[in-house]
Each structure stands twice: as structure tokens, then as C-alpha cells.
C-alpha atoms as a PDB file:
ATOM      1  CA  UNK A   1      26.269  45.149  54.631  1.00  0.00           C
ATOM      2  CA  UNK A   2      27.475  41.849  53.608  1.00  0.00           C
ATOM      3  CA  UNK A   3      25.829  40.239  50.666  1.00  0.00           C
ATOM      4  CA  UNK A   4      26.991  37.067  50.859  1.00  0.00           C
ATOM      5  CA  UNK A   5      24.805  34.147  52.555  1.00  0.00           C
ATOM      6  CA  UNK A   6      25.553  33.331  55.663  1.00  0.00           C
ATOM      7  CA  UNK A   7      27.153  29.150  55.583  1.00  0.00           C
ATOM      8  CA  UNK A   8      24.607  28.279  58.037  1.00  0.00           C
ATOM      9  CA  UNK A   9      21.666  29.519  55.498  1.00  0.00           C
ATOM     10  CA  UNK A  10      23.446  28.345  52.647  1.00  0.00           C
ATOM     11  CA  UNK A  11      23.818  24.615  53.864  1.00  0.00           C
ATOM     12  CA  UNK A  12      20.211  24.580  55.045  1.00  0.00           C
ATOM     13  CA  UNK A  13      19.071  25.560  51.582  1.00  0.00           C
ATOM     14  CA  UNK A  14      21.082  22.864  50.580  1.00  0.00           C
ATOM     15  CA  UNK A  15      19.506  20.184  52.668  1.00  0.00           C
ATOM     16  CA  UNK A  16      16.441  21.308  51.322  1.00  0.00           C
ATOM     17  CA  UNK A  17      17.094  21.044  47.740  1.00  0.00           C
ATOM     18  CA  UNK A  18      18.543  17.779  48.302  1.00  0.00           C
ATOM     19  CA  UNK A  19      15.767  16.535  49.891  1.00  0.00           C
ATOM     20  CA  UNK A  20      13.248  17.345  47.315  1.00  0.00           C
ATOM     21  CA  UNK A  21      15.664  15.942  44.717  1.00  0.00           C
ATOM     22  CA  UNK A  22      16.530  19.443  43.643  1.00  0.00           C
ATOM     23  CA  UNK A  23      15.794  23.185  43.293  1.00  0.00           C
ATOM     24  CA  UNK A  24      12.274  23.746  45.023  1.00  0.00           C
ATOM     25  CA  UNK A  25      10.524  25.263  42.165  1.00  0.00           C
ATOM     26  CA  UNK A  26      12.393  22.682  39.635  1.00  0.00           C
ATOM     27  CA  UNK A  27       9.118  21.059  37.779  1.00  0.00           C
ATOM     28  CA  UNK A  28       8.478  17.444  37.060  1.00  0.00           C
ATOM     29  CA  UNK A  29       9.488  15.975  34.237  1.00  0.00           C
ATOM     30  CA  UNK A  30       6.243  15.461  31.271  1.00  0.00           C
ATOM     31  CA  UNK A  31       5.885  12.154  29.897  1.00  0.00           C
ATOM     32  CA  UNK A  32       5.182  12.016  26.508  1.00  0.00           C
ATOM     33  CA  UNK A  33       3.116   9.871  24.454  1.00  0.00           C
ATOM     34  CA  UNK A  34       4.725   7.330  22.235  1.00  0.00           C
ATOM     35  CA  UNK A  35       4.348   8.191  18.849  1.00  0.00           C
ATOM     36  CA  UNK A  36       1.555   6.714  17.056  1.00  0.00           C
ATOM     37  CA  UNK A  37       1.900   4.121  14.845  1.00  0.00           C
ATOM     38  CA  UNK A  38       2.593   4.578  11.250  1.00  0.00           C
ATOM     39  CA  UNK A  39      -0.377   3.224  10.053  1.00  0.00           C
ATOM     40  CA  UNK A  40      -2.280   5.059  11.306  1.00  0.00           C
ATOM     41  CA  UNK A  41       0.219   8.097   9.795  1.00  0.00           C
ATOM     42  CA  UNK A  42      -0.985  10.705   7.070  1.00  0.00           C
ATOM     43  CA  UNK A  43       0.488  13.343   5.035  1.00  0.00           C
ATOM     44  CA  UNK A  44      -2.269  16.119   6.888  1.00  0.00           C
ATOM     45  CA  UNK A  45      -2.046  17.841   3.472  1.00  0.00           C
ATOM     46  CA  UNK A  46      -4.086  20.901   3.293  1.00  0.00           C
ATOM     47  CA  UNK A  47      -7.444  19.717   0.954  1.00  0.00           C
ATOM     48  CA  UNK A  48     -10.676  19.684   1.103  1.00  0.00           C
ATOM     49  CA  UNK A  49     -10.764  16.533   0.773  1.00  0.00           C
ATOM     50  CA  UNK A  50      -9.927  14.314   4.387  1.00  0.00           C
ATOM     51  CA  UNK A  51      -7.360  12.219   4.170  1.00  0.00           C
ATOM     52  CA  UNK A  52      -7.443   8.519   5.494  1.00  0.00           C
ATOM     53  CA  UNK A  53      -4.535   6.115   7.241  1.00  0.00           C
ATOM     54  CA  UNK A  54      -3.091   2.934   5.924  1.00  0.00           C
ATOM     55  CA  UNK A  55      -5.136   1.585   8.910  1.00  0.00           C
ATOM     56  CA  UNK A  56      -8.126   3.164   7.989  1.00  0.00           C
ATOM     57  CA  UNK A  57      -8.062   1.887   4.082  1.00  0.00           C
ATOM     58  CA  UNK A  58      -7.838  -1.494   5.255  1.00  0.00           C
ATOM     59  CA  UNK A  59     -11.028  -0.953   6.973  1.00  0.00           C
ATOM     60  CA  UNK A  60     -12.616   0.484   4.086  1.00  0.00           C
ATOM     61  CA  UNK A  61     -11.518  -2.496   1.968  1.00  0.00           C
ATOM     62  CA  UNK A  62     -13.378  -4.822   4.185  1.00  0.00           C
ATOM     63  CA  UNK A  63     -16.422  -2.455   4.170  1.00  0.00           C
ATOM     64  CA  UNK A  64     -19.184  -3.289   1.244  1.00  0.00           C
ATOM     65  CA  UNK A  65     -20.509  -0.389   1.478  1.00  0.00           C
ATOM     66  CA  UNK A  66     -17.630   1.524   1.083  1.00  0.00           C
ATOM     67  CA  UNK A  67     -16.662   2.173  -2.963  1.00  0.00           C
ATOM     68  CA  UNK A  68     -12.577   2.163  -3.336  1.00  0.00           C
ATOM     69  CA  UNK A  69     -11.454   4.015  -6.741  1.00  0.00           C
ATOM     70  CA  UNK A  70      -8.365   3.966  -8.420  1.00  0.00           C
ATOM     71  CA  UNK A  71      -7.910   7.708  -9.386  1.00  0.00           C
ATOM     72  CA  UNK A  72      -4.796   6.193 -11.952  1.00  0.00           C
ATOM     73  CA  UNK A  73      -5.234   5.533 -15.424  1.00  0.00           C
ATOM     74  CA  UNK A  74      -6.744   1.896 -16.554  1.00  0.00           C
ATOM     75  CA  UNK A  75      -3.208   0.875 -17.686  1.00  0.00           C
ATOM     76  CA  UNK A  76      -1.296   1.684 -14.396  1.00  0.00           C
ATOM     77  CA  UNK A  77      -4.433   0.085 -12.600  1.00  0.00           C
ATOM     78  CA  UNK A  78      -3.566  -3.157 -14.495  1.00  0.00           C
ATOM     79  CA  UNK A  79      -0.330  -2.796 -13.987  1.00  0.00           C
ATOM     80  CA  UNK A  80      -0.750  -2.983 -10.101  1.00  0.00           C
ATOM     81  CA  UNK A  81      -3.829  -1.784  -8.101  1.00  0.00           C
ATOM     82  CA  UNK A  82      -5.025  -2.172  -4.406  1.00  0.00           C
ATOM     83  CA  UNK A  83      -7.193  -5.455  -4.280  1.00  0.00           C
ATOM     84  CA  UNK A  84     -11.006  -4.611  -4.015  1.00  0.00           C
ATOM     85  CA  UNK A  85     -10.468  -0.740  -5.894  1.00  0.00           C
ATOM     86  CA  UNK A  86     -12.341   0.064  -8.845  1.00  0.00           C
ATOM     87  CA  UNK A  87     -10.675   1.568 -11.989  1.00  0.00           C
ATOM     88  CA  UNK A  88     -12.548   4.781 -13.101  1.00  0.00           C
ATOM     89  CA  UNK A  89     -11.954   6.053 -17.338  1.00  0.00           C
ATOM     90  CA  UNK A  90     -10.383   9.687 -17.487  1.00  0.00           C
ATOM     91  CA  UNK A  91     -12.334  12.487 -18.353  1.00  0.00           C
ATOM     92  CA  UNK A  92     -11.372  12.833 -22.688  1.00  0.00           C
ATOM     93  CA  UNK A  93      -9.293  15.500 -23.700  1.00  0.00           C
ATOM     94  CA  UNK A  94      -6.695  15.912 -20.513  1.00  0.00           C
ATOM     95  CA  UNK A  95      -2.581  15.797 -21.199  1.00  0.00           C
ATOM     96  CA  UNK A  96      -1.169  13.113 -19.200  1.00  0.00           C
ATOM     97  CA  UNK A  97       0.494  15.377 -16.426  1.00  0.00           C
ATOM     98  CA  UNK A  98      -3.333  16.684 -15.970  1.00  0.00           C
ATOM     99  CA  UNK A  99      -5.175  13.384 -15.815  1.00  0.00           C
ATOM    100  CA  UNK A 100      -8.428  12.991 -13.929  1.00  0.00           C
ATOM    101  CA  UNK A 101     -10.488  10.482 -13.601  1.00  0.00           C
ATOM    102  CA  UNK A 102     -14.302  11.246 -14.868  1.00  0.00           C
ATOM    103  CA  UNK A 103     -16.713  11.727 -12.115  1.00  0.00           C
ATOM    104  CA  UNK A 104     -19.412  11.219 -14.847  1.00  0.00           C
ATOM    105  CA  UNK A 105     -19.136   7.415 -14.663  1.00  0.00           C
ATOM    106  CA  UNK A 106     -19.618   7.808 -10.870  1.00  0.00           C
ATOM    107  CA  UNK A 107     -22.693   9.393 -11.526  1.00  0.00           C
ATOM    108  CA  UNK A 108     -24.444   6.796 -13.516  1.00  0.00           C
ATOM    109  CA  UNK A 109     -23.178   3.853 -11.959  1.00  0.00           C
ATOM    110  CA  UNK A 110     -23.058   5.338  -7.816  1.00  0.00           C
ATOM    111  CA  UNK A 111     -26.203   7.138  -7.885  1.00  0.00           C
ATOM    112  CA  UNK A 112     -26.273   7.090  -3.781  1.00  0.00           C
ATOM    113  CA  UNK A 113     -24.484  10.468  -2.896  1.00  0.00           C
ATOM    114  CA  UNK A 114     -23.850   9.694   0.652  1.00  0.00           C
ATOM    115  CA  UNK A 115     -21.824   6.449  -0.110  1.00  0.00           C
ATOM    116  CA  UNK A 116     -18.138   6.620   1.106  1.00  0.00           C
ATOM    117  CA  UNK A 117     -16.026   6.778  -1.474  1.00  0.00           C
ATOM    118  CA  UNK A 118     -11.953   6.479  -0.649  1.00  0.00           C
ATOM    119  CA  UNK A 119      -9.592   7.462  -3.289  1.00  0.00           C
ATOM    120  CA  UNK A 120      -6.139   6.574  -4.214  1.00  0.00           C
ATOM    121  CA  UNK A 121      -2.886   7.202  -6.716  1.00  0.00           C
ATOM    122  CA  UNK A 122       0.805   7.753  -7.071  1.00  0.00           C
ATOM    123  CA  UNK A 123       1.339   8.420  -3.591  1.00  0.00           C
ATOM    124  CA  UNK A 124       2.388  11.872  -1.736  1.00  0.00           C
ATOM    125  CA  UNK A 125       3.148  13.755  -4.867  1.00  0.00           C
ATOM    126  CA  UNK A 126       0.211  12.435  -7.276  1.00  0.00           C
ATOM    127  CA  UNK A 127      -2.553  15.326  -7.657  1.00  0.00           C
ATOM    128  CA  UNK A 128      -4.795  12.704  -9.199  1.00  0.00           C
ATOM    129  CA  UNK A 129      -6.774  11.932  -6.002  1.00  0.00           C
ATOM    130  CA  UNK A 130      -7.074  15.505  -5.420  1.00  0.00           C
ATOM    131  CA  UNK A 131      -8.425  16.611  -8.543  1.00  0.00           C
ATOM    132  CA  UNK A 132     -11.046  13.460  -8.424  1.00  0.00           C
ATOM    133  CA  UNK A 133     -11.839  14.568  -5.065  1.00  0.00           C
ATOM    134  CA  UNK A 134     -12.918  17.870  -6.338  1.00  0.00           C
ATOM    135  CA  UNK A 135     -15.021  16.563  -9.197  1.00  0.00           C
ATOM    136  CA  UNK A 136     -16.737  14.044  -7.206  1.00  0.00           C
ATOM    137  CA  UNK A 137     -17.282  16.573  -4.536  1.00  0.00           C
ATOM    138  CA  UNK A 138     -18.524  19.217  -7.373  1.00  0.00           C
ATOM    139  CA  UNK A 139     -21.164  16.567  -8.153  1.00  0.00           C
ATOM    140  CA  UNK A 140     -22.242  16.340  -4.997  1.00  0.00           C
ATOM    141  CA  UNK A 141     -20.593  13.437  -2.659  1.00  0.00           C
ATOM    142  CA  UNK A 142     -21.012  13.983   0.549  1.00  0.00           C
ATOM    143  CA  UNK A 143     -18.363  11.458   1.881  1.00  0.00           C
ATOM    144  CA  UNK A 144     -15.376  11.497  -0.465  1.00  0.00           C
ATOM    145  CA  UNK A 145     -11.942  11.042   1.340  1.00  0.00           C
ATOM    146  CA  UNK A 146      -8.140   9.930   0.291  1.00  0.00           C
ATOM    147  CA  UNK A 147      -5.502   8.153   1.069  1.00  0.00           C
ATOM    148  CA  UNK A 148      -2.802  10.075  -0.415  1.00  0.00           C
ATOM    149  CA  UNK A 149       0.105   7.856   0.585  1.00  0.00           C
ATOM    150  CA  UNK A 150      -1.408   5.587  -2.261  1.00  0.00           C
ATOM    151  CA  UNK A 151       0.245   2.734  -3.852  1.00  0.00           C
ATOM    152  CA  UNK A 152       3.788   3.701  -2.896  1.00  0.00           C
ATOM    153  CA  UNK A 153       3.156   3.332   1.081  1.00  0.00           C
ATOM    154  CA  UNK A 154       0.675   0.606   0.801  1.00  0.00           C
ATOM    155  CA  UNK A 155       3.355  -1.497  -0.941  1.00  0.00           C
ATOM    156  CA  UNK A 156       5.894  -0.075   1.921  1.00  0.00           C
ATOM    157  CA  UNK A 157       3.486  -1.189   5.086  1.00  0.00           C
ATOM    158  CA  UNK A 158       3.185  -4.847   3.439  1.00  0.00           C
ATOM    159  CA  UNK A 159       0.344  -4.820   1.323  1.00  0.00           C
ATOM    160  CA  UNK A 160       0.322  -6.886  -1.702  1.00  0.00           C
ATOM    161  CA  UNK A 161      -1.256  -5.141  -5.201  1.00  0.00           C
ATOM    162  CA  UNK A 162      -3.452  -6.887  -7.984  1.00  0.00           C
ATOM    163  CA  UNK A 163      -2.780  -7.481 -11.558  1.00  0.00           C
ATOM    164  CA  UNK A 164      -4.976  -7.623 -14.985  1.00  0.00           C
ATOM    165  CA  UNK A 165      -4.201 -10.524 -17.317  1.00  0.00           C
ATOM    166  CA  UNK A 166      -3.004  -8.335 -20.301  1.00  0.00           C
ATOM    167  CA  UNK A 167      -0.513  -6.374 -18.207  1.00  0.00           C
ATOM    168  CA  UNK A 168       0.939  -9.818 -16.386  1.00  0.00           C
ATOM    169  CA  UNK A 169       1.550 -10.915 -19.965  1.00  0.00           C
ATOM    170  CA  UNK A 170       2.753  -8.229 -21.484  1.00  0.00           C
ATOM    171  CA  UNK A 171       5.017  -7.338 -18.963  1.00  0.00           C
ATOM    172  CA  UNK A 172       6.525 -11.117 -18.678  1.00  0.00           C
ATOM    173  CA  UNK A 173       7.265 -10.442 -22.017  1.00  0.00           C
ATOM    174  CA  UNK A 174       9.144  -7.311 -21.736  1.00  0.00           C
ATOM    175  CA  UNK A 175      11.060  -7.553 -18.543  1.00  0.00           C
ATOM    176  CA  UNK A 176      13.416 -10.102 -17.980  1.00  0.00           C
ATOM    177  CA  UNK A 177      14.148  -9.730 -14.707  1.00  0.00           C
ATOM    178  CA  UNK A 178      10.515 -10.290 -13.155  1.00  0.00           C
ATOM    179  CA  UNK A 179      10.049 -13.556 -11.581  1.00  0.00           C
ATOM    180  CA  UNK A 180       6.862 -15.943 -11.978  1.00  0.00           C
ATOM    181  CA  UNK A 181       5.775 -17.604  -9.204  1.00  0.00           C
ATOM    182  CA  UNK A 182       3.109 -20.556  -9.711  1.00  0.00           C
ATOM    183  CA  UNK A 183       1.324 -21.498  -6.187  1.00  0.00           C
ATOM    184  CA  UNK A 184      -0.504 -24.300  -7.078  1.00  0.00           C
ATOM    185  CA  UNK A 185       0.404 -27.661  -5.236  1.00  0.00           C
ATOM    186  CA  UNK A 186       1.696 -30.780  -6.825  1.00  0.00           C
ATOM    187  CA  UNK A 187       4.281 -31.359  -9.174  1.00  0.00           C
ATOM    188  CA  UNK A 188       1.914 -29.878 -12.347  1.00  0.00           C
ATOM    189  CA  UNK A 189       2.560 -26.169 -11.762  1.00  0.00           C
ATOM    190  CA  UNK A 190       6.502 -26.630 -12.819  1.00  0.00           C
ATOM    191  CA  UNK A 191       6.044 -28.500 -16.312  1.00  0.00           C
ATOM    192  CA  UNK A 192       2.585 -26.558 -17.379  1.00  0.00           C
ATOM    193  CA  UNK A 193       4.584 -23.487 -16.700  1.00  0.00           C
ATOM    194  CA  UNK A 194       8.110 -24.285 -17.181  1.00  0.00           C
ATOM    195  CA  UNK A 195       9.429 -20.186 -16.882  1.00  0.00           C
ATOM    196  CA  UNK A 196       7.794 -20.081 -13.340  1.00  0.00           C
ATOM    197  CA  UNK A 197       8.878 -20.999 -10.384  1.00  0.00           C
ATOM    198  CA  UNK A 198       6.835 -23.200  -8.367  1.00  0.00           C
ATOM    199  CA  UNK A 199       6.312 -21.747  -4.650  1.00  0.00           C
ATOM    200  CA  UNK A 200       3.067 -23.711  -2.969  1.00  0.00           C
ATOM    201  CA  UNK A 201       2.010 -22.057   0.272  1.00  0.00           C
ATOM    202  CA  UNK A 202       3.982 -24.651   2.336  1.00  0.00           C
ATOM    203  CA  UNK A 203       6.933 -23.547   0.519  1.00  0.00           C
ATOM    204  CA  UNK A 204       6.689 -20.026   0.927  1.00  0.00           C
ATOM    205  CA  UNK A 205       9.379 -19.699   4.161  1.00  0.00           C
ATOM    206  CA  UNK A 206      11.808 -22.022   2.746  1.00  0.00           C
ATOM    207  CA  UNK A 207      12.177 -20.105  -1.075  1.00  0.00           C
ATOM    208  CA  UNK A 208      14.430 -17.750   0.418  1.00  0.00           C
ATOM    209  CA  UNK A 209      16.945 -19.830   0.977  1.00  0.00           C
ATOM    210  CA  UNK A 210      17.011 -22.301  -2.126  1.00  0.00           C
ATOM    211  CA  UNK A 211      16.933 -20.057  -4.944  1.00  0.00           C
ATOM    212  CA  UNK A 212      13.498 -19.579  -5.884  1.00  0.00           C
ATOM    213  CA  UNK A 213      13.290 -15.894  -4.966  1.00  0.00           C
ATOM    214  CA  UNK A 214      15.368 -13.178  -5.240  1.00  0.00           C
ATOM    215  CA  UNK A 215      17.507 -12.324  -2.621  1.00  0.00           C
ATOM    216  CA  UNK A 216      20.118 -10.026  -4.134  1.00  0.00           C
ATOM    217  CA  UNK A 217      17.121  -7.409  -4.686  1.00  0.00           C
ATOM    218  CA  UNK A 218      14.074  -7.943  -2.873  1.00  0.00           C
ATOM    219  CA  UNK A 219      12.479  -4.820  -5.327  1.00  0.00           C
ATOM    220  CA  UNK A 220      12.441  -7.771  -7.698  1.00  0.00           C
ATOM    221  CA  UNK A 221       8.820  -7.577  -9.738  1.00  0.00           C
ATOM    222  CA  UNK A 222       6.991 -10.862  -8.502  1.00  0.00           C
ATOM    223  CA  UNK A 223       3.930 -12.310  -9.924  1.00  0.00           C
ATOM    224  CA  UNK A 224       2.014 -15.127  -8.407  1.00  0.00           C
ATOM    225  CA  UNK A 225      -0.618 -16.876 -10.260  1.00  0.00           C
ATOM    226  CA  UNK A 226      -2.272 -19.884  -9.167  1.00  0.00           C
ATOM    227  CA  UNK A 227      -5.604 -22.426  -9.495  1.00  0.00           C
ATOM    228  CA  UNK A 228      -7.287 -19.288  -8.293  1.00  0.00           C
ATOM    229  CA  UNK A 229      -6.702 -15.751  -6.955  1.00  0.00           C
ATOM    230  CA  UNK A 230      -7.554 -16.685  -2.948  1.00  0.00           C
ATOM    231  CA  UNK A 231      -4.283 -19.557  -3.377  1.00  0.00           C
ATOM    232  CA  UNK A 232      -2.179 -16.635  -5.712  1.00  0.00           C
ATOM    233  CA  UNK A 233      -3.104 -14.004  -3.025  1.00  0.00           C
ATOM    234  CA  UNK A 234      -2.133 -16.066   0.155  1.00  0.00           C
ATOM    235  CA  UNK A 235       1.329 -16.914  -1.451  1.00  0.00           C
ATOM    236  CA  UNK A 236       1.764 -13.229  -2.766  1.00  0.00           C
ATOM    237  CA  UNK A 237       1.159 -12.528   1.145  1.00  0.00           C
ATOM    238  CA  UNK A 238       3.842 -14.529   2.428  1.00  0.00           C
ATOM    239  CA  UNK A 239       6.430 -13.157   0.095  1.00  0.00           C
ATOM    240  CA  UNK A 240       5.647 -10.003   1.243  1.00  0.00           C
ATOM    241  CA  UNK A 241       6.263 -11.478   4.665  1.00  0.00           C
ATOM    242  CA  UNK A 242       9.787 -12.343   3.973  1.00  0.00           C
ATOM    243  CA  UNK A 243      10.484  -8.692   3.097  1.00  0.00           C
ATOM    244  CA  UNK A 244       9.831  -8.506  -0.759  1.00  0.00           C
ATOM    245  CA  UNK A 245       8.142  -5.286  -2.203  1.00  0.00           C
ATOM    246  CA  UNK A 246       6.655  -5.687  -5.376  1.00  0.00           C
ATOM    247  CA  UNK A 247       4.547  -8.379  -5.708  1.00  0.00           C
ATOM    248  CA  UNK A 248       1.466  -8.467  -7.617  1.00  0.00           C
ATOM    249  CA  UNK A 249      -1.285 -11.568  -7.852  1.00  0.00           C
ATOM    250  CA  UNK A 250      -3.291 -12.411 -10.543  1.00  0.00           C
ATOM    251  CA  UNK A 251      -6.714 -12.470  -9.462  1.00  0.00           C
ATOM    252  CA  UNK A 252      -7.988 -15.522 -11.485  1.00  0.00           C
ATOM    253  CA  UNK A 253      -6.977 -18.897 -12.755  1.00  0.00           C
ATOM    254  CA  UNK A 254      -3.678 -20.560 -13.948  1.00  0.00           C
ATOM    255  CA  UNK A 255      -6.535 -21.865 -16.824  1.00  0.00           C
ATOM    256  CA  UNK A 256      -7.172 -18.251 -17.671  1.00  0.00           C
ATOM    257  CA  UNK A 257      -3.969 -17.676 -18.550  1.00  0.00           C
ATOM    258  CA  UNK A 258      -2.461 -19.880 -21.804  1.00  0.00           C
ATOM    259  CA  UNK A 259      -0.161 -17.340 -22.776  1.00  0.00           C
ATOM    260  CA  UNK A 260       1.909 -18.050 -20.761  1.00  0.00           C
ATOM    261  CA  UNK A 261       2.894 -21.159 -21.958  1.00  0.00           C
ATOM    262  CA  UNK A 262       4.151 -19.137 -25.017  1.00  0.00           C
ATOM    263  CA  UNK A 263       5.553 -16.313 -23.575  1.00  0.00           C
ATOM    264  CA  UNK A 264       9.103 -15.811 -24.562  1.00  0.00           C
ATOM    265  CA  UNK A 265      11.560 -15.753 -21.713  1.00  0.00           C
ATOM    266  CA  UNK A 266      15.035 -16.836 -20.290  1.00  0.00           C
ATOM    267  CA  UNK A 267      14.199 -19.060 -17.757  1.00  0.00           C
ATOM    268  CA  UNK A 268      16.272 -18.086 -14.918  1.00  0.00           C
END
């Protein structure tokens, strides 16, 4: 018997194929779903604690009732810290590598334990929020969760970070290469602070291109202090805009802040 197909069968299975726009049983192609955005991204870490999105904390920030807490020691909190989060003291007696924050001052100031509480640190590889987590959950929160790509990531996706008066001085003071930015409008801001360079709002888009910020490193520390931390915070904002990733505003007044004046620096 012959085993091969006859032409006449072969060409109409052909035809048919070709009119179906290929093999019969050939399926149709799946479309996927885009990918979802990465703010609303996590690490899906395996925790007891939930983690949150980038999208998610900014929710949380605009929440009252929801308590943001800095899991990080009080001097990296002044250092830099998400606007609206609460510094917590570490419990006494921990080595650095091993620091956690004390769930005891939770307890007698946050007596409600239902209230959401959202935690934060070093980002990805910082077990701070994690051990926090478990303390506060120990005590008996209900509605503790993280957002373990902490200050790293938030900095990434454009968000702008806080800083305490003793660490903006200090650290004017000790690193040369940090650039002061003074918001306030008028010509005051440049001769009251002669080191700083004066950026109003208007100004912010046009700074790029005559010198006043950085652009052979935009990982350049920037502070921005003005007549009060809504102005500092809107200028800090539209830095951030123009691609810059470390900026920090100082949450109160140009007034509050006389050292300054006398801080010893190159002006550049």
C-alpha cells in the first residue's frame, strides 16, 4: 500500500489550512496583560508582616489616621526621612547591625491597637522593619504593614525626604560638595545666606541650565530651606522633577536656622 498522500488530498488540506490562517488545531495567540506599574511594585518577601506599594504609602501619608514610623535610628531619620513619618527610640542594649526600634513607646503613646501602622527603613535589605513588625505585632497590632522598598525606592520613584535642623547643619559643615538651595523670593535669600544658592519656585526649570544645580552628578546632596517648609518642599519637588535624587527640605523657617550664616564653607 502506498503511504504517501495522494496530491489531490494533500492540496485540499492545504487550502484548508490556508484558509483558517494555518494548521486547524493551531490555537490563538493569548494576550497578555501589560505589566503593572512600578508603583504599585513590591518585593512579595515572605513575612508576616504585608508589605505595601510606593502607591499605597502615598496613600497612607495622606491618611490621618494612618501612623507612619521610621523603623531607622533618630540620627539617620534626621538625616533624611519620608515627610509625615514618625521617628521611634531603639529598644537599649541592641548592637547596631541588630537595631530595633522599641515597640514600648508605641504602647504608651498609640494605645488604639487597630490603628494602621506602615513601617519603613533601608530599603530591600534592611531587617529593621521586619523586626519592628514583629514587636509591634507581639504587642498586639492588628494592622501593622511595610513598605520594604523604604527610603532607597521612594527617593528612586521621585519622592523628596525631610531633614532635622541639627543634621542640615552639621552636614553643611562636613561635606563640601552638598549644595544649599534658598527658595525664598526676592533678592534677600542670596546676601542673608551668601553659601546658598538662591532657586525661587519660578526659577526652578531654568537652574539647570545656568549653573545653580548640579548637572555633572545629579546624586548631588541638595538641601532646600526657605520662609517655611510648604515654599522649601515645593522647590525640593521640582528639583526632583528635573531628575535630581537626593534632595532633602527643611521643614521650618530660614529664621530657624542662624547657623547658617556661620557655617564654614567654600562657596561654590
Amino acid at each position: 500500500m502506498n503511504s504517501r498522500i495522494p496530491a489531490c488530498l494533500f492540496a485540499a488540506l492545504i487550502g484548508i489550512g490556508a484558509a483558517s490562517g494555518g494548521p486547524a488545531n493551531a490555537a490563538e495567540p493569548t494576550p497578555t496583560a501589560p505589566p503593572p506599574s512600578i508603583f504599585e511594585g513590591t518585593l512579595r518577601d515572605k513575612d508576616p508582616i504585608p508589605e505595601i506599594s510606593t502607591t499605597e504609602l502615598q496613600a497612607a501619608l495622606a491618611d490621618k489616621n494612618v501612623l507612619v514610623l521610621d523603623a531607622r535610628p533618630f540620627a539617620e531619620y534626621g538625616v533624611s526621612h519620608i515627610p509625615g513619618a514618625r521617628s521611634v527610640p531603639g529598644k537599649p542594649g541592641l548592637p547596631p547591625a541588630q537595631y530595633t526600634a522599641d515597640a514600648s513607646e508605641i504602647l504608651r503613646t498609640v494605645p488604639d491597637r487597630s490603628r494602621p501602622l506602615v513601617l519603613y527603613c533601608n530599603g530591600p535589605f534592611c531587617g529593621r522593619s521586619k523586626r519592628f513588625g514583629a514587636e509591634l505585632q507581639k504587642a498586639g497590632y492588628k494592622n501593622v504593614r511595610r513598605y520594604q522598598l523604604g527610603i532607597p525606592t521612594w527617593r528612586a520613584l521621585g519622592g523628596v525626604t525631610e531633614v532635622e535642623k541639627d543634621a542640615l547643619v552639621s552636614l553643611l559643615k562636613a561635606d563640601a560638595t552638598a549644595v544649599l538651595v534658598d527658595a525664598r523670593e526676592g533678592d534677600t535669600a542670596r546676601a542673608q545666606l551668601p553659601n546658598a544658592r538662591a532657586i525661587p519656585l519660578r526659577d526652578a526649570s531654568k537652574a539647570k541650565d545656568d549653573g545653580r544645580l548640579p548637572m555633572t552628578d545629579h546624586n548631588t546632596r541638595i538641601f532646600v530651606v526657605g520662609d517655611a517648609g510648604a515654599q522649601a518642599r515645593a522647590v525640593a519637588e521640582a528639583i526632583v522633577r528635573d531628575a535630581f535624587h537626593n534632595v532633602s527640605f527643611f521643614g521650618g523657617r530660614v529664621a530657624d536656622l542662624p547657623e547658617l550664616s556661620r557655617v564654614d564653607r567654600v562657596a561654590r
